[in-house]
Protein backbone atom coordinates (compact mmCIF):
# COMPACT_ATOMS: atom_id res chain seq x y z
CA UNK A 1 11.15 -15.46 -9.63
CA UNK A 2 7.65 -14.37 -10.86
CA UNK A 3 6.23 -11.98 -8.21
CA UNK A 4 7.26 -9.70 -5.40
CA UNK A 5 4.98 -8.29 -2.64
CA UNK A 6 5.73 -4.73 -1.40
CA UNK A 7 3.76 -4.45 2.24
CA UNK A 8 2.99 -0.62 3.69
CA UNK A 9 3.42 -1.43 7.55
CA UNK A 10 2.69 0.88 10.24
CA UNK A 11 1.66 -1.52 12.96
CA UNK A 12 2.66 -0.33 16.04
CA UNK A 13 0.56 3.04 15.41
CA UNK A 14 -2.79 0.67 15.03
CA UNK A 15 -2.39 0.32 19.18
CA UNK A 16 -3.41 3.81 19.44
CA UNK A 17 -4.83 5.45 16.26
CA UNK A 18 -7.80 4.58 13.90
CA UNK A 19 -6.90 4.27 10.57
CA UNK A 20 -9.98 4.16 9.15
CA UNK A 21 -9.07 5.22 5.34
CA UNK A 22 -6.30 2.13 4.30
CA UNK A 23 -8.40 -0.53 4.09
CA UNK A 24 -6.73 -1.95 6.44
CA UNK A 25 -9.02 -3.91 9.48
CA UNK A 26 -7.93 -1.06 12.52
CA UNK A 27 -7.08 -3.73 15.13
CA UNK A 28 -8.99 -3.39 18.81
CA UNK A 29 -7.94 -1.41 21.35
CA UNK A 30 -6.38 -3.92 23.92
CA UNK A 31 -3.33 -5.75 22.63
CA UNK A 32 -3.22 -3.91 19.14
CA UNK A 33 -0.14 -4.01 18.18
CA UNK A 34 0.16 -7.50 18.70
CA UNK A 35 -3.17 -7.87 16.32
CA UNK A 36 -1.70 -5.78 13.76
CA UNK A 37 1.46 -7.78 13.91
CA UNK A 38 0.00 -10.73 13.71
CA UNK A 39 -2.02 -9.65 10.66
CA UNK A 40 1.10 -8.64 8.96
CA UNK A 41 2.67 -12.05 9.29
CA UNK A 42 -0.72 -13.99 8.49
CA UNK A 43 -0.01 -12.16 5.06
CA UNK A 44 3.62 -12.88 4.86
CA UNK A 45 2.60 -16.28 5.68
CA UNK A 46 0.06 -16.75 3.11
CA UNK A 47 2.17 -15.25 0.46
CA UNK A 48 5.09 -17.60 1.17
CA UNK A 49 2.45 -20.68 1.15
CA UNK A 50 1.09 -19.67 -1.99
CA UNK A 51 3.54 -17.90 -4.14
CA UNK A 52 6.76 -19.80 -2.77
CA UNK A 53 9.93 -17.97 -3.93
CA UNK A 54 8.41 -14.40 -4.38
CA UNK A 55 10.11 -11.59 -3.11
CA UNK A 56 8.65 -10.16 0.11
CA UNK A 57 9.39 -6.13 1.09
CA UNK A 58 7.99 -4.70 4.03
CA UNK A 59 8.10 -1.10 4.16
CA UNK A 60 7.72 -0.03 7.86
CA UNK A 61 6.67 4.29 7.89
CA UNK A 62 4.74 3.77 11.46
CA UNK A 63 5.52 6.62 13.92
CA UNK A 64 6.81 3.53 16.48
CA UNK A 65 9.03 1.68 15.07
CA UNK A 66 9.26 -2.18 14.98
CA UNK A 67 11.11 -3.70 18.58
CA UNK A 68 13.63 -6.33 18.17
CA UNK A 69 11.41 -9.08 18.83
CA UNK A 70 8.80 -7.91 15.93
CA UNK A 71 11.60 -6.98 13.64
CA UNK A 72 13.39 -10.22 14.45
CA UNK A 73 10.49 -12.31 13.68
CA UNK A 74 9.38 -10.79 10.96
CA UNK A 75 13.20 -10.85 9.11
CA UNK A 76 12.72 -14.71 9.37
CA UNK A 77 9.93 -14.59 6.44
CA UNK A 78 10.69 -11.69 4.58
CA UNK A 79 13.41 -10.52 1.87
CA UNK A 80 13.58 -7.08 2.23
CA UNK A 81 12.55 -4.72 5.25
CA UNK A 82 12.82 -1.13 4.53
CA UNK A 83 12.57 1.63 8.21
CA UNK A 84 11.79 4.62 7.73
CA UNK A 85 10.41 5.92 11.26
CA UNK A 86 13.36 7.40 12.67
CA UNK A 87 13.52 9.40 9.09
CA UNK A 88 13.86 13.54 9.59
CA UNK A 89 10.62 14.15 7.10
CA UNK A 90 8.47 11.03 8.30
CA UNK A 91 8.62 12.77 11.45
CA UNK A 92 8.26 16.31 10.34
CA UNK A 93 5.08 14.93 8.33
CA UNK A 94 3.54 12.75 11.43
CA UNK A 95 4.66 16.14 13.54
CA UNK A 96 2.63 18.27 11.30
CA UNK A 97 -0.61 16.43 11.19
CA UNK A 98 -1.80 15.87 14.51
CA UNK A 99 -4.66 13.77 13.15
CA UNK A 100 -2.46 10.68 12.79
CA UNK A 101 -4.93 9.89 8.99
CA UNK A 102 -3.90 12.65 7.53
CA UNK A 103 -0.29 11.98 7.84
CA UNK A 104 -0.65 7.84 7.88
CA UNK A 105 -1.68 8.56 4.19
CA UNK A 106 1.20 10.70 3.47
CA UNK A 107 3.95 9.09 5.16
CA UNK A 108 2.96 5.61 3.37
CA UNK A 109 3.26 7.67 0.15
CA UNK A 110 6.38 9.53 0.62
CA UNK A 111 8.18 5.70 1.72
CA UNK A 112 6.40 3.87 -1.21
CA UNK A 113 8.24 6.79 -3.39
CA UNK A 114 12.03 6.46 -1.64
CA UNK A 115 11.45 2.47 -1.95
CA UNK A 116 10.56 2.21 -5.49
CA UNK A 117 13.25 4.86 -6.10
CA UNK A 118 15.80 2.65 -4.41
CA UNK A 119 14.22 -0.61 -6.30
CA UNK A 120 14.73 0.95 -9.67
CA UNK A 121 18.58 2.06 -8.43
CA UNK A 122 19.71 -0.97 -7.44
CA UNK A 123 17.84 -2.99 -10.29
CA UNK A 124 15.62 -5.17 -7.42
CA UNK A 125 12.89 -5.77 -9.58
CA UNK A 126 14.58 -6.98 -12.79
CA UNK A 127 13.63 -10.53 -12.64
CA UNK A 128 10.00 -10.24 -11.15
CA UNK A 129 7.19 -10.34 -13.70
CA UNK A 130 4.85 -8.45 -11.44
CA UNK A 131 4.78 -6.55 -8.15
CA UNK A 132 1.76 -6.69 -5.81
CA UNK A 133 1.02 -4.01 -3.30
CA UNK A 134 -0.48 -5.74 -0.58
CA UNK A 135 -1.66 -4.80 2.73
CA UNK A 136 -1.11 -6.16 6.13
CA UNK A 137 -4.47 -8.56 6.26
CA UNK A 138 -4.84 -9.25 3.09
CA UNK A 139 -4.46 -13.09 2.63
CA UNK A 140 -2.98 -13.73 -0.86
CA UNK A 141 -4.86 -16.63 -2.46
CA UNK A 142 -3.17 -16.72 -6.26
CA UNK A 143 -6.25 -18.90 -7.47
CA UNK A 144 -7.56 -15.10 -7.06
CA UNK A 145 -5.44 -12.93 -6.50
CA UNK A 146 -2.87 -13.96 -9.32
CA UNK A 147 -5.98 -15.13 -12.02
CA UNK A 148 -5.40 -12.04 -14.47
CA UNK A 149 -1.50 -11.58 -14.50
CA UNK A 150 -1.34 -14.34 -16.69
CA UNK A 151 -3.46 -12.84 -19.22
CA UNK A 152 -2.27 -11.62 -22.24
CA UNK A 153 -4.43 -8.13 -21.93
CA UNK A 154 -2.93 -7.18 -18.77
CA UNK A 155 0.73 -6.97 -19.89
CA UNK A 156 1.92 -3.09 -18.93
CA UNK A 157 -1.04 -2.83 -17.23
CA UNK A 158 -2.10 -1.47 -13.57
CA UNK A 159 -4.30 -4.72 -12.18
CA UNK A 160 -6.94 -3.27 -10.12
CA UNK A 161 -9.92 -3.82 -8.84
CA UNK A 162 -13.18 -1.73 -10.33
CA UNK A 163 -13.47 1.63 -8.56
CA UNK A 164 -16.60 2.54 -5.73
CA UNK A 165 -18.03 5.17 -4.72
CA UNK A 166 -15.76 7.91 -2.88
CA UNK A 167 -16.51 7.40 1.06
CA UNK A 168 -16.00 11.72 1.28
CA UNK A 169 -18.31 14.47 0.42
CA UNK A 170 -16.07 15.74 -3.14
CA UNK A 171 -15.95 19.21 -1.69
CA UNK A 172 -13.09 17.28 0.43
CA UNK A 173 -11.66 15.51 -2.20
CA UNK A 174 -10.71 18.03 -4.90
CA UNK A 175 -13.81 16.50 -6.74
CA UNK A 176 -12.95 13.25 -6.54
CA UNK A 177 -16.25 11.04 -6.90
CA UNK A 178 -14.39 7.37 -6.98
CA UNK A 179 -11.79 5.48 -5.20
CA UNK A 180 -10.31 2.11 -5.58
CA UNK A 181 -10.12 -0.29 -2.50
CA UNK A 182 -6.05 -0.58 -2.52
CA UNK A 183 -5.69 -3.49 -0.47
CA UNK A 184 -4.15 -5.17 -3.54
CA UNK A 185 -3.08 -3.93 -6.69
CA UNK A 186 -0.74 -4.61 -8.82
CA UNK A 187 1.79 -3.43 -11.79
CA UNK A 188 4.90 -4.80 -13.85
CA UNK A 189 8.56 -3.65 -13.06
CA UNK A 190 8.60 -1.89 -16.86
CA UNK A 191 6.11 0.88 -15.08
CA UNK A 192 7.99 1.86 -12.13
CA UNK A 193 9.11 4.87 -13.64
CA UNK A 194 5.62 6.34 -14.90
CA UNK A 195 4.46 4.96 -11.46
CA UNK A 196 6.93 7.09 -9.89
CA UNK A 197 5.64 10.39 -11.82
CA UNK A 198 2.47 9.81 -11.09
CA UNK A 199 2.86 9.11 -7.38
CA UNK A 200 4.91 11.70 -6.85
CA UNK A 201 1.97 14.32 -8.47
CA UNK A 202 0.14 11.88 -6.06
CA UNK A 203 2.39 13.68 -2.83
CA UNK A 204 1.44 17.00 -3.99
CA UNK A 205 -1.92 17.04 -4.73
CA UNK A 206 -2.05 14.89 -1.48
CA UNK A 207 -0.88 17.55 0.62
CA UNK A 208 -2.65 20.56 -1.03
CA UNK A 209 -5.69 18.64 -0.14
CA UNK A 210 -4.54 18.06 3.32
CA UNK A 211 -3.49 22.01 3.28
CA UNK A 212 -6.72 22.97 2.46
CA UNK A 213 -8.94 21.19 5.25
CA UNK A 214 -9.52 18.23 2.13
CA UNK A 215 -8.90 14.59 2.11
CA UNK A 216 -7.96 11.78 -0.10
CA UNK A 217 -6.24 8.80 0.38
CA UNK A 218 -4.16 6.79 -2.23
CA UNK A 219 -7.42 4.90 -3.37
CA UNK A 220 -8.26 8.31 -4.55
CA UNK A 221 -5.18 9.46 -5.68
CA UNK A 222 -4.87 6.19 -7.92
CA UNK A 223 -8.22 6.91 -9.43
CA UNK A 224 -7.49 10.57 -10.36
CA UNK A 225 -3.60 10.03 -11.73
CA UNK A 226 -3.78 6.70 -13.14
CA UNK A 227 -5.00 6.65 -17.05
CA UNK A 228 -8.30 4.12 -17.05
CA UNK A 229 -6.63 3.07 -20.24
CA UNK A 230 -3.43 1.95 -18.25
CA UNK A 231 -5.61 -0.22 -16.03
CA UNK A 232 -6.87 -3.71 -16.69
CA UNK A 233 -9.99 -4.10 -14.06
CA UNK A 234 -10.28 -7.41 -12.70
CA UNK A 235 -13.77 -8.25 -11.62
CA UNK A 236 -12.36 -11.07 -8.85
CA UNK A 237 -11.16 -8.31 -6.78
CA UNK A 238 -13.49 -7.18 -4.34
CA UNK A 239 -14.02 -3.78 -5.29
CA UNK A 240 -15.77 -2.19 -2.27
CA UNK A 241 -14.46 -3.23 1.08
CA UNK A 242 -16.88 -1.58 2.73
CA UNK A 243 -19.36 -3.86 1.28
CA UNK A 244 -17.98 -7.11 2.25
């Protein structure tokens, strides 16, 4: 096994919210869960196509939870499907902000956290050369997508694309002037731990901003906790995704 895909999935709240901030396309109005669904599996799809034998987590942190016949169909193609909905402080949080953004952002961090911490637990990721946070949409094309992990110079390395201009004034951001686009990044199982530090200072800051009438989003958060000199930039990956 070389890869594994870990997919943030909060589909069924695309039927009714605008999620503007993921990078995620927000599906249209009429029939949107059963866009977003569909987008979700159109990257499961293209990930088992291209990357045959990787290992596939979904982690579901969506107010609604998956029915039976999403979850069923989606348990066909995937390894590992971690729900968190029904979870006392995913609710609190999606109770406390009423702007569902706001706690979309912190609800995908707070899961991303408990999964890695369960990865690292139960040894998941011991036989993986690289994991690739990928979001539902996102067609994985390894002639791309996969180009730099093979490189030498990325080895313990954070594989992300360059970073773009921060979409919100910096007064909101805690002074925050860049983001990256985090529809695909990527890291190697060695750096869960430090990955879990830093996301976890991610949480905080997160919700001080938040607290404070601010804003960020994890393409921020990535920018401002992430040493540049942990990062190996790859130039293939569309960097703005506002621009394409």
């Amino acid at each position: 096994m070389t890869f594994a895909f870990i997919i943030p999935s909060a589909i069924n709240d695309r039927a009714n919210t605008s999620i503007a901030n993921t990078m995620e396309p927000t599906a249209p109005t009429k029939n949107a869960a059963e866009s977003a669904y569909e987008q979700l599996l159109a990257t499961v799809c293209s990930i088992n196509e291209s990357a045959k034998g990787s290992l596939i987590s979904v982690i579901e942190h969506g107010a609604t939870a998956l029915n039976d016949t999403q979850k069923t169909g989606l348990l066909k193609q995937i390894d590992i499907l971690m729900e968190y909905n029904n979870n006392e402080i995913i609710q609190k949080i999606i109770g406390q902000y009423p702007e569902r953004t706001k706690s979309f952002n912190l609800t995908e961090l707070t899961s991303l956290i408990w999964f890695l911490e369960v990865a690292q637990q139960h040894q998941i990721f011991n036989k993986v050369k690289r994991l690739f946070f990928i979001r539902p949409g996102k067609i994985f094309d390894p002639a791309v997508d996969a180009l730099a992990a093979n490189k030498p110079e990325t080895k313990n390395k954070f594989i992300l694309p360059n970073s773009y201009p921060s979409s919100y004034p910096s007064e909101q951001t805690g002074n925050i002037f860049l983001q990256f686009n985090t529809r695909l990044w990527s890291f190697e199982p060695g750096q869960i731990t430090s990955l879990l530090e830093s996301l976890k200072n991610m949480l905080a800051f997160m919700q001080q901003r938040f607290n404070e009438d601010g804003y960020v989003d994890l393409g921020h958060c990535l920018y401002k906790f992430i040493d540049a000199s942990h990062i190996f930039y790859d130039l293939d990956l569309v960097s703005n995704p506002n621009a394409h």
